[in-house]
Protein backbone atom coordinates (compact mmCIF):
# COMPACT_ATOMS: atom_id res chain seq x y z
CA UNK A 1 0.00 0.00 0.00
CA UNK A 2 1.19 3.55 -1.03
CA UNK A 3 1.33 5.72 2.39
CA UNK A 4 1.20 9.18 2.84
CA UNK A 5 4.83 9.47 3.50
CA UNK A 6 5.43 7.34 0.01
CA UNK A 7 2.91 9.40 -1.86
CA UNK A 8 4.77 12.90 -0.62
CA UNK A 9 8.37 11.42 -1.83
CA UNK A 10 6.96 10.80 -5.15
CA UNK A 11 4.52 14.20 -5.34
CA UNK A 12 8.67 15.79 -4.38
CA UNK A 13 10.24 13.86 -6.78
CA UNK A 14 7.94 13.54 -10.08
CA UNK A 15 6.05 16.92 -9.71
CA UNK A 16 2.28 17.18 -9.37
CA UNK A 17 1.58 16.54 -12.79
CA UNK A 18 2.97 13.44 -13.14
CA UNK A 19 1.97 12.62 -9.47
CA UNK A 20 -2.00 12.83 -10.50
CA UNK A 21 -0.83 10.17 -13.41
CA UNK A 22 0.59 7.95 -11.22
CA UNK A 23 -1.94 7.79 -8.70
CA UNK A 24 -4.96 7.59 -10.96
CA UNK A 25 -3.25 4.84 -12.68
CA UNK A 26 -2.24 2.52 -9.90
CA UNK A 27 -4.66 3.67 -7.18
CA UNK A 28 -7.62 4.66 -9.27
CA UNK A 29 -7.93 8.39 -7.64
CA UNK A 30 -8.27 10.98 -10.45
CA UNK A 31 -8.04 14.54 -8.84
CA UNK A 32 -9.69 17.35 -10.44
CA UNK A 33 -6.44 19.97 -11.30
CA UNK A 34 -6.32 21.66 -14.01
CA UNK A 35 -3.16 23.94 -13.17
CA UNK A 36 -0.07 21.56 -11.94
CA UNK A 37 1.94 25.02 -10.82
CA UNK A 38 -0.39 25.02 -7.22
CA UNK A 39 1.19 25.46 -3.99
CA UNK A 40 1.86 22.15 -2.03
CA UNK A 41 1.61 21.76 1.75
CA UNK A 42 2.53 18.76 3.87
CA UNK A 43 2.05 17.59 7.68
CA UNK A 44 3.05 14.11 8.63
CA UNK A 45 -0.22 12.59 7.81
CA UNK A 46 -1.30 14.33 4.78
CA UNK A 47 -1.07 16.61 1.54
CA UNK A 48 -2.94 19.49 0.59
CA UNK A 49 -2.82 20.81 -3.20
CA UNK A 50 -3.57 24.32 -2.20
CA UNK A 51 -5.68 26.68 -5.04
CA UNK A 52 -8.93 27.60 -5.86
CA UNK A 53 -10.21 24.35 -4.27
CA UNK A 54 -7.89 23.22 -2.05
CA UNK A 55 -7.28 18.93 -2.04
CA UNK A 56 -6.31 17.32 1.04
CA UNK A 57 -5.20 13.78 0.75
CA UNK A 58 -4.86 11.90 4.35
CA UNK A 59 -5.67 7.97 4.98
CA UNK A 60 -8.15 6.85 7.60
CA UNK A 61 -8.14 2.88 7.97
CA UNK A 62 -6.46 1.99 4.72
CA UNK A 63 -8.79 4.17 3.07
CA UNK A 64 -7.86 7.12 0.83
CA UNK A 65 -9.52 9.74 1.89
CA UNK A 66 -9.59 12.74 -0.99
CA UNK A 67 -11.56 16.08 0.16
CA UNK A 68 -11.77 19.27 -1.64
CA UNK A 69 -13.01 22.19 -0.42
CA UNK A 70 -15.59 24.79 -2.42
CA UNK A 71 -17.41 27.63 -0.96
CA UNK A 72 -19.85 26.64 0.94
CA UNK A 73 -19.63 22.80 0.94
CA UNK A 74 -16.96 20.24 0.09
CA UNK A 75 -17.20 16.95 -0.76
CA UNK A 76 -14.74 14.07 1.00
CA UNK A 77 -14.22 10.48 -1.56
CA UNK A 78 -13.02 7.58 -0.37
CA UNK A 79 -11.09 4.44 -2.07
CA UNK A 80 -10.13 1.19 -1.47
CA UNK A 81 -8.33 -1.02 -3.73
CA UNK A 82 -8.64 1.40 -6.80
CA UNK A 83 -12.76 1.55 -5.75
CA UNK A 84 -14.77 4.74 -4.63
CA UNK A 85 -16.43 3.32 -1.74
CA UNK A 86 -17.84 6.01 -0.13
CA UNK A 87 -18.68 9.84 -1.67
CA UNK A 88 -20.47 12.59 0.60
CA UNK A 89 -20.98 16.09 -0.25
CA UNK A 90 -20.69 18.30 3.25
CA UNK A 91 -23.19 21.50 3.04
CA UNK A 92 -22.45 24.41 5.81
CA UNK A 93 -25.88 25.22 6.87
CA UNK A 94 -27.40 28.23 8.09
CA UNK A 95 -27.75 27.90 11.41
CA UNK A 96 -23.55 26.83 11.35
CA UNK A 97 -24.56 22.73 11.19
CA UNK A 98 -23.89 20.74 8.63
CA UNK A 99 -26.68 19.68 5.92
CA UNK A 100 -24.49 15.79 4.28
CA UNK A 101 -25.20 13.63 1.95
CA UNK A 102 -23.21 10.22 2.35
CA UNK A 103 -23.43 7.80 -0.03
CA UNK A 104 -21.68 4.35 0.09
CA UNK A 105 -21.44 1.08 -2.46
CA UNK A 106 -19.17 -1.40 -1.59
CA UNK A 107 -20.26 -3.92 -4.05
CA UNK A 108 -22.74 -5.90 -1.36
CA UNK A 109 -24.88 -2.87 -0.78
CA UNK A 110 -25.69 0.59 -1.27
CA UNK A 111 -26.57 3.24 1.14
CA UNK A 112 -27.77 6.74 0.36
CA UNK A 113 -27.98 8.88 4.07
CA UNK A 114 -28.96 12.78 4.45
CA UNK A 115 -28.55 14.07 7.77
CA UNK A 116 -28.20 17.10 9.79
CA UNK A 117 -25.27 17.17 11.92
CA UNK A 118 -21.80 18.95 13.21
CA UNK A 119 -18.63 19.16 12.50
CA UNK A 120 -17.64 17.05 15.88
CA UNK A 121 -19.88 13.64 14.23
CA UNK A 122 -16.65 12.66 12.69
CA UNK A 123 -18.35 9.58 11.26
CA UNK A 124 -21.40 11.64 9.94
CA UNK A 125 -23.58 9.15 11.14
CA UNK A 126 -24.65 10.57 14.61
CA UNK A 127 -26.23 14.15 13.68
CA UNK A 128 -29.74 15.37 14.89
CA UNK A 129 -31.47 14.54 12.07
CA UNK A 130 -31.20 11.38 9.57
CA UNK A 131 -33.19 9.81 6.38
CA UNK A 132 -31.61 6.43 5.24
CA UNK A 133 -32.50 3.95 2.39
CA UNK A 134 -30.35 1.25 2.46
CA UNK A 135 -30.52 -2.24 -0.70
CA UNK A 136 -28.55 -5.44 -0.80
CA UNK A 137 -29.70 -5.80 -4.62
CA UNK A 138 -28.69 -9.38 -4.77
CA UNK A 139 -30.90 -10.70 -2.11
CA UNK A 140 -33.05 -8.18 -2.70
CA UNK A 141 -33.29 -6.54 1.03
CA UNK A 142 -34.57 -2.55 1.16
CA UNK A 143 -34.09 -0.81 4.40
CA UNK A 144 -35.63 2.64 5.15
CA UNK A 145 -34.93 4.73 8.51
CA UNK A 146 -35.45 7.66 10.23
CA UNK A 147 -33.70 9.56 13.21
CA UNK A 148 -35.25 12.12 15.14
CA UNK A 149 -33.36 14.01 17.73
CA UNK A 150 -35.47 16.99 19.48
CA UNK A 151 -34.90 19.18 22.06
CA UNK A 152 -37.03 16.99 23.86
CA UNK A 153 -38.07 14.13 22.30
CA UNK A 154 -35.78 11.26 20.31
CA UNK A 155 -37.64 9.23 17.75
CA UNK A 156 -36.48 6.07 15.47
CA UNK A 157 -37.71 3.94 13.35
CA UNK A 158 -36.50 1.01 10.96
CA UNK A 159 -38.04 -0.87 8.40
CA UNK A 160 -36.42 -3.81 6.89
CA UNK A 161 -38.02 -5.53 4.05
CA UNK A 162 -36.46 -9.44 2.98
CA UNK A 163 -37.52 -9.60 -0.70
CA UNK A 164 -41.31 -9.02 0.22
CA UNK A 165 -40.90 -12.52 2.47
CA UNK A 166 -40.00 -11.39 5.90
CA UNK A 167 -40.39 -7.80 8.03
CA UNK A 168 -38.45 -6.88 10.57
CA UNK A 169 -39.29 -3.37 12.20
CA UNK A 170 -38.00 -1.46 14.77
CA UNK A 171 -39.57 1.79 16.63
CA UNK A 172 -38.27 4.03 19.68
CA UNK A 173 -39.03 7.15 21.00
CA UNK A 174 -37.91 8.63 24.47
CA UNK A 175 -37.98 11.92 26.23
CA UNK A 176 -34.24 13.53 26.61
CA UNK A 177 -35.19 14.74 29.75
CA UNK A 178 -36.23 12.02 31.99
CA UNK A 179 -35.94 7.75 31.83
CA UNK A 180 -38.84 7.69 30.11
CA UNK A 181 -39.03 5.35 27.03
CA UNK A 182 -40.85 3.24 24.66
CA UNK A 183 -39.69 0.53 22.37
CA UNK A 184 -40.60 -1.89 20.17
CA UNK A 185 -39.46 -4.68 17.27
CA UNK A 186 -40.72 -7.30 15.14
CA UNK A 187 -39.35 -10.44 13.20
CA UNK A 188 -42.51 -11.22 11.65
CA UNK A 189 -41.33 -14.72 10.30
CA UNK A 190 -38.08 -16.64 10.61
CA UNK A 191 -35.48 -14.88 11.55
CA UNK A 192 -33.19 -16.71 8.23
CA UNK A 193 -31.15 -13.53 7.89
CA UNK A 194 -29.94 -11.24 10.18
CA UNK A 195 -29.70 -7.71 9.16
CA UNK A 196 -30.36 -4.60 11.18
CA UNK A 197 -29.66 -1.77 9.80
CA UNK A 198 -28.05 1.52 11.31
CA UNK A 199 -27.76 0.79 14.97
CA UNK A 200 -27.24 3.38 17.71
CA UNK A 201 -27.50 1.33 20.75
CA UNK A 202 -25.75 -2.28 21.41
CA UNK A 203 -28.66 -3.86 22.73
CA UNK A 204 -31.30 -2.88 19.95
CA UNK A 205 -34.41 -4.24 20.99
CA UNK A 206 -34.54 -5.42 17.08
CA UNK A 207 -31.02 -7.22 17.63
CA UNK A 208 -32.84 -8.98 20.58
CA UNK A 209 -35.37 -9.93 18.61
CA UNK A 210 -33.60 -11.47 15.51
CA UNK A 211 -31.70 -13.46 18.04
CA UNK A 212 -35.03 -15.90 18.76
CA UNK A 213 -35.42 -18.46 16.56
CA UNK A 214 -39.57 -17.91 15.84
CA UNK A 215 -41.69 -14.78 14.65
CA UNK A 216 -42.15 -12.59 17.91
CA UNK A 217 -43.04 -9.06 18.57
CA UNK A 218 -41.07 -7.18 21.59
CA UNK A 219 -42.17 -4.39 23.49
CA UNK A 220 -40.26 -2.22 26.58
CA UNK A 221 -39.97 0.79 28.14
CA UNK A 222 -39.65 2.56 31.40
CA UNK A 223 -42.55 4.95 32.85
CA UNK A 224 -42.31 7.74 34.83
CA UNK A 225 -44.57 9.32 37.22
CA UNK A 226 -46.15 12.71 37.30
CA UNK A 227 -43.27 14.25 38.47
CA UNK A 228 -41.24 12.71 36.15
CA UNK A 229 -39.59 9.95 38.37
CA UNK A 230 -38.85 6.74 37.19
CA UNK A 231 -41.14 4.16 38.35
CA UNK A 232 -41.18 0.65 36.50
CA UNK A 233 -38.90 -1.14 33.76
CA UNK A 234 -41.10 -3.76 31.35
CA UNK A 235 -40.58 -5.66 28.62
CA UNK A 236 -43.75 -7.47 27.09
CA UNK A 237 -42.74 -10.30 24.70
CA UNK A 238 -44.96 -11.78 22.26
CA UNK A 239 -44.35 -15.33 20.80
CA UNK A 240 -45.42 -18.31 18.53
CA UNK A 241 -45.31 -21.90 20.10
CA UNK A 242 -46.73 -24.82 20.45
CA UNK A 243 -49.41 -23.34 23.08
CA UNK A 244 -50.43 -21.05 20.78
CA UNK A 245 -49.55 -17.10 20.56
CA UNK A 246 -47.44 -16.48 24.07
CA UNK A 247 -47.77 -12.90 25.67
CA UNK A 248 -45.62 -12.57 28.92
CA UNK A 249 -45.25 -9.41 30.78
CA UNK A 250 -42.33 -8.56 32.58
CA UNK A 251 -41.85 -6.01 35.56
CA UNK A 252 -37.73 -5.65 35.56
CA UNK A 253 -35.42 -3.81 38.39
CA UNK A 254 -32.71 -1.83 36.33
CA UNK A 255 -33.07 -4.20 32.89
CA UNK A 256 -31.67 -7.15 34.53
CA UNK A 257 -33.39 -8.49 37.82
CA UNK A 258 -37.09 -10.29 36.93
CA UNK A 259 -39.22 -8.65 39.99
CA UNK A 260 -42.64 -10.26 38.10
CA UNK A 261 -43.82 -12.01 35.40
CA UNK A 262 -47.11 -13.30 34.17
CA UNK A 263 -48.32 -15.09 31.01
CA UNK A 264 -51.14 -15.50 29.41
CA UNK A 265 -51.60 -17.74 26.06
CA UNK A 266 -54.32 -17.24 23.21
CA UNK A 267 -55.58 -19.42 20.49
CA UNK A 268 -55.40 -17.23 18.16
CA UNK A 269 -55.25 -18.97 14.75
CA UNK A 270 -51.99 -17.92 12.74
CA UNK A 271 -48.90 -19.49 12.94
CA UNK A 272 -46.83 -15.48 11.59
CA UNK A 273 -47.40 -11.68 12.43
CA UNK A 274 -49.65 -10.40 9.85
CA UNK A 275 -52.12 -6.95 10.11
CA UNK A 276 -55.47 -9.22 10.70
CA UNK A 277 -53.45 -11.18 13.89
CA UNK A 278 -52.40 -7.53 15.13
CA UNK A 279 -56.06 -6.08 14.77
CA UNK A 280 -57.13 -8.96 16.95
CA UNK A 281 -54.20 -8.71 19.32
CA UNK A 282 -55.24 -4.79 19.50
CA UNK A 283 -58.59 -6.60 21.01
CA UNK A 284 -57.01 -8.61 23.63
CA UNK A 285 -53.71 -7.87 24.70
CA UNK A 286 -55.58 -5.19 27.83
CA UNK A 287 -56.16 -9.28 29.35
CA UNK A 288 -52.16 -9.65 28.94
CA UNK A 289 -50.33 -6.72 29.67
CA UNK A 290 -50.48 -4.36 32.88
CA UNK A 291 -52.64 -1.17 33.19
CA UNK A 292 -49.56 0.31 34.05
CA UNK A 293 -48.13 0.72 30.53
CA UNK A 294 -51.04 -0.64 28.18
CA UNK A 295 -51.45 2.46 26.69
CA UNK A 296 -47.41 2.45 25.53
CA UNK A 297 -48.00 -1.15 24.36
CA UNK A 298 -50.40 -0.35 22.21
CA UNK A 299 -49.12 2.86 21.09
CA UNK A 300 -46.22 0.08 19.82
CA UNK A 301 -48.48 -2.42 18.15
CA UNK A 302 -50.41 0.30 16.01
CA UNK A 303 -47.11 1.14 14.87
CA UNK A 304 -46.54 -2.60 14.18
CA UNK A 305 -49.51 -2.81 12.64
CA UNK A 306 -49.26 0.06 10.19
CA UNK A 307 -45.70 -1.12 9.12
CA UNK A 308 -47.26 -4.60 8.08
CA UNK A 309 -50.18 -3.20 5.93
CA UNK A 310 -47.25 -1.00 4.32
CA UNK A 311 -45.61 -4.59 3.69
CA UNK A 312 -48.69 -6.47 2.96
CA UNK A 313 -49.45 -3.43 -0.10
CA UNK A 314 -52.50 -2.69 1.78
CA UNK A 315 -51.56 1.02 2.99
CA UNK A 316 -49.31 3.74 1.11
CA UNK A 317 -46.08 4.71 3.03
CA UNK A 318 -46.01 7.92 4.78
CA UNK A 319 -43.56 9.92 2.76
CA UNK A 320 -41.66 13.40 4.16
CA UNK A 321 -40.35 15.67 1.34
CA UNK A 322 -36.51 13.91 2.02
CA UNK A 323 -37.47 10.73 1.44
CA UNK A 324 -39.42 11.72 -1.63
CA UNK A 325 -36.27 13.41 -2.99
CA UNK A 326 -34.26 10.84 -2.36
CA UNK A 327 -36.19 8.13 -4.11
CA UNK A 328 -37.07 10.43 -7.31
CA UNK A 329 -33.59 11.29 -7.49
CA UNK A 330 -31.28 8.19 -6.76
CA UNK A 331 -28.15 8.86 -8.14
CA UNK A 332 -25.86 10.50 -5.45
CA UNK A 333 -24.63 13.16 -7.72
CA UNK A 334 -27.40 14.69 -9.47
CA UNK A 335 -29.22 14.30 -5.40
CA UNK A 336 -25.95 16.54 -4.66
CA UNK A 337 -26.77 18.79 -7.26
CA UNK A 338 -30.61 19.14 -6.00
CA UNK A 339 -29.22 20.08 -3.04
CA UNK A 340 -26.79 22.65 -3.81
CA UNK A 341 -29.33 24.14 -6.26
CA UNK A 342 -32.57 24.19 -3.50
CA UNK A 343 -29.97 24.25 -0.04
CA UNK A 344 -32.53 25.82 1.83
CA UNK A 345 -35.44 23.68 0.98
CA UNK A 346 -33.61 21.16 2.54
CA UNK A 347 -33.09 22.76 5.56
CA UNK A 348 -36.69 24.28 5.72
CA UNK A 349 -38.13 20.80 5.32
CA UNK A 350 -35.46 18.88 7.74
CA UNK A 351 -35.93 22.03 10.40
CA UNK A 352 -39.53 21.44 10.36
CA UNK A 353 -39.72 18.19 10.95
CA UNK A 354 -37.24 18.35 13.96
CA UNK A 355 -39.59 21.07 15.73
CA UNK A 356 -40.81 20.37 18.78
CA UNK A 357 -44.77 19.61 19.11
CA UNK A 358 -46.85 22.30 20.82
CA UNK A 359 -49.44 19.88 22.91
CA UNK A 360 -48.63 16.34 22.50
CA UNK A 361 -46.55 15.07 25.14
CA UNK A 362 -44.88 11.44 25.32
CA UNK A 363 -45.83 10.73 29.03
């Protein structure tokens, strides 16, 4: 592999010109100069070919990382054996943020991300604000996601689609200011692949539920009371055996310690998670679960719900103005364009959907 201090004794040697030969020939990088007579600076882990638009080349994890700077945005590429890998386009946004488009193919998948975020998310990946849609094409697998962070409120959601065969969902939304949070997944068949998605937490409750080996729903949260202490810890699970369709509810001390349980088993007929099974376990899961937090549970299944009649084509997909742009325009560079050209639609439309609600609360 060519290093940084190997690339700068050959940049000294050959000249710039013939530097930007060598590199797009063996490494695959072609940079965009057009006048080899541009100042050259070095530091010990990188190169910048100063000018118009300066070009910094560094490495980050055997990567070649290439940005260039224009006014008001720049755009960072990275390669890996002679492949672009990874391309976003960095947009300084009013309100000093930034507005980034990452896009990433490494052959197995491709990922198209805008977020809203700052300059101290070094991976780009942990901003305020995020849209993702997400395809394996050979399987085919289609993930689409959505990060909220408020000044109040956090909200997430993941959809996972396994060639039309299989759902898995995820949902979360919490309140920044106190322990209060609700939760919920979905494997609504086998779990034959597991694939998650963007995770933000190591103990996803979607990871948790990919890990059983039969179609299950899981539901937890903690509730708080009226002065916004914590009171109880629960985690409802919802299962397929031989008894018929499980529902255990669990009272927890601190996520680990079982302080109760009880279980209750219903002959429902289906054997998988489908909309008609969750409109009857709407009807009777108040017999199951706790007073205490039914109204969170079944906050969770309508979600559930609504996310299978998206799968089963029997509802239309709520769509924000992001998404829609981002579907109608796939191709990362013309999407780079759009939002270069209509900047502060972007932001309008992002900015809007982070405000905060005027009346609805989450406790």
């Amino acid at each position: 592999m060519l290093t940084i201090p190997i690339l700068q004794g050959i940049l000294k040697e050959y000249g710039l010109e013939e530097f930007t030969k060598r590199i797009n020939k063996v490494l695959k990088i072609k940079l965009p100069i057009k006048d080899f007579n541009q100042q050259i600076t070095y530091t010990e882990d990188s190169i910048t070919i100063n000018g118009d638009h300066p070009i910094t080349i560094t490495m980050e994890e055997e990567l070649y990382k290439i940005t260039t700077e224009f006014n008001g945005y720049r755009t960072i590429k990275y390669y890996y054996n002679g492949e672009l890998i990874r391309n976003l386009f960095l947009f300084n946004t009013e309100d000093e943020k930034l507005l980034v488009l990452d896009y990433i193919d490494n052959g197995n998948f491709q990922t198209t991300r805008i977020s809203k975020t700052t300059e101290e998310d070094k991976s780009y990946n942990k901003g305020e604000f995020e849209r993702e849609i997400t395809t394996f094409p050979l399987i085919p697998i289609n993930i689409n996601s959505y990060y909220l962070k408020k000044e109040n409120k956090q909200e997430e959601e993941r959809t996972i689609d396994l060639a039309g065969q299989n759902l898995y969902y995820h949902h979360y939304q919490g309140d920044n200011n106190t322990e209060y949070f609700q939760e919920s997944a979905i494997c609504k068949d086998l779990p034959y692949l597991k694939i998650s998605g963007h995770l933000r937490i190591m103990d996803d409750l979607l990871v948790n539920s990919l890990n059983k080996k039969i179609p299950n729903i899981m539901i937890r949260g903690k509730n708080v009371d009226e002065k916004e202490n914590p009171l109880e810890f629960y985690h409802v699970f919802i299962t397929f055996t031989d008894k018929g369709l499980v529902i255990k509810d669990v009272i927890m001390d601190y996520q680990t310690k079982v302080i109760d349980a009880q279980e209750a088993v219903s002959k429902l007929g289906c054997r998988k998670f489908d909309s008609n099974l969750l409109n009857a376990l709407i009807g009777v899961i108040h017999k199951a679960v706790r007073p205490s937090h039914l109204p969170n549970v079944l906050e969770e299944l309508e979600h559930i719900r609504d996310a299978l009649l998206v799968h089963e084509h029997k509802k239309i997909h709520d769509i924000d103005s992001i998404e829609l742009m981002m579907k109608v325009i796939p191709d990362p560079n013309h999407l780079a364009f759009s939002i270069y050209e209509n900047q502060s639609n972007y932001e309008n439309a992002i900015n809007l959907l982070l405000e905060e609600p005027k009346s609805k609360s989450l406790k």
